[in-house]
Protein backbone atom coordinates (compact mmCIF):
# COMPACT_ATOMS: atom_id res chain seq x y z
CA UNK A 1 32.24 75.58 38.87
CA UNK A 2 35.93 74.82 37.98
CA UNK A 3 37.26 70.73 37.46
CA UNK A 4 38.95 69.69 40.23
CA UNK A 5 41.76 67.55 37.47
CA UNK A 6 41.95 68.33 33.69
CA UNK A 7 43.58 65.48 31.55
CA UNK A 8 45.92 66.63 28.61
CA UNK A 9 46.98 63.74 26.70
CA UNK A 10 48.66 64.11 23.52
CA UNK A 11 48.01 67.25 22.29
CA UNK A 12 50.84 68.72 21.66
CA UNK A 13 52.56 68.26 18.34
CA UNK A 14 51.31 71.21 16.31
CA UNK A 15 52.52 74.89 16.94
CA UNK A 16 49.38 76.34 15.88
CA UNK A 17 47.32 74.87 18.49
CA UNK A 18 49.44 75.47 21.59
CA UNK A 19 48.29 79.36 21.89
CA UNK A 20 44.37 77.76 21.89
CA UNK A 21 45.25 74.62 24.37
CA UNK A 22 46.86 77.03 26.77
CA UNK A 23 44.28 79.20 26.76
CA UNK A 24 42.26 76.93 27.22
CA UNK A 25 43.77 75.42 30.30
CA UNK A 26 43.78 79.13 32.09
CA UNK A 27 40.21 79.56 31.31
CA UNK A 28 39.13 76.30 33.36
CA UNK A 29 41.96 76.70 35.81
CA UNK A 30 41.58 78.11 39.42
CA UNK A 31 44.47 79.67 41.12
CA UNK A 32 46.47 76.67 42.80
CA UNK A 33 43.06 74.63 42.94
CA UNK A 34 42.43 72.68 39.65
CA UNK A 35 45.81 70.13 38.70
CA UNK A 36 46.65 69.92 35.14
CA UNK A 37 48.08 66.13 34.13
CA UNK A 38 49.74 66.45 30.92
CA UNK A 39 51.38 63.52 28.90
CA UNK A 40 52.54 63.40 25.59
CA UNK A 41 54.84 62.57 22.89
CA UNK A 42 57.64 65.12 21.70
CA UNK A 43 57.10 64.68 17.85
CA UNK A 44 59.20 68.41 17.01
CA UNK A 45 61.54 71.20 19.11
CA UNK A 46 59.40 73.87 17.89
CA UNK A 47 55.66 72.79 19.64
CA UNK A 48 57.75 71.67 22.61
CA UNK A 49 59.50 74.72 23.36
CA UNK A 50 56.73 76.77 22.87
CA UNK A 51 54.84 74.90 24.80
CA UNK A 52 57.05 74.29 27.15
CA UNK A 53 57.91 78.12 27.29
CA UNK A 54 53.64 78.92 27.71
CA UNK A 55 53.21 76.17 30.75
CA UNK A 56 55.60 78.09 32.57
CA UNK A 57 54.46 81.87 32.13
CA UNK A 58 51.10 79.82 33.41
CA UNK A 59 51.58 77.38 35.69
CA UNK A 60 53.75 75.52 38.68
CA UNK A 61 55.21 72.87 36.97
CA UNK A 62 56.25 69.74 38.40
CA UNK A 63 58.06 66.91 35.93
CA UNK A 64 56.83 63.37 37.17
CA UNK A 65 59.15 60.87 37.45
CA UNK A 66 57.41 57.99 36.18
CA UNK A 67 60.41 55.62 37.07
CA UNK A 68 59.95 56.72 40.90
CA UNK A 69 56.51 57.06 41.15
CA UNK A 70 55.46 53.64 39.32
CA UNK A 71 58.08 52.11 38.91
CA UNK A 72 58.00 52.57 34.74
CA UNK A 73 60.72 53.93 32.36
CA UNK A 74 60.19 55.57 29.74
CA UNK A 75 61.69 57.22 26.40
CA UNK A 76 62.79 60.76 26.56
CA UNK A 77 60.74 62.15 24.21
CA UNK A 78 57.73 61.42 26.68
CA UNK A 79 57.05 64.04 29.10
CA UNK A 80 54.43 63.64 32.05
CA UNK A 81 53.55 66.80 34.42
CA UNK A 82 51.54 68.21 36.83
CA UNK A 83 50.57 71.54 37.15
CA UNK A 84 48.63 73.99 38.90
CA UNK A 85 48.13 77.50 37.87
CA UNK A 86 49.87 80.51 39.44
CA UNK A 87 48.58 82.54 42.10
């Protein structure tokens, strides 16, 4: 049985552990089924972009505009997104 939502909050800030947490998400991801939420703090250009690179190879992904959707602002170096894996 696959999760219907998986919650990533804050966990990415370390290169090292981007290749695991992406793995991760693909193993207990069904094909445009389960939706990925995934907030955190940019802390250094290297994790992002690598992450940001991996999410993409994975998964649709969809940049929330918290501003629209709630109605709250927020710093730049916050990201929120939904995803759902590729067919």
């Amino acid at each position: 049985m696959r999760p219907d939502v998986i919650l990533v909050a804050d966990c990415v800030w370390i290169s090292s552990l981007i290749a695991p947490l992406l793995h991760t998400l693909k193993m207990y991801t069904t094909d445009g089924y389960t939706q990925v939420i995934i907030t955190y703090q940019q802390r250094g250009r290297e994790a992002h972009e690598e992450f940001w690179q991996g999410i993409h190879e994975l998964f649709d992904v969809v940049v929330v505009d918290t501003e629209k959707s709630a109605g709250l602002t927020k710093p730049d170096v916050f990201h929120v997104f939904e995803c759902t894996k590729k067919k």
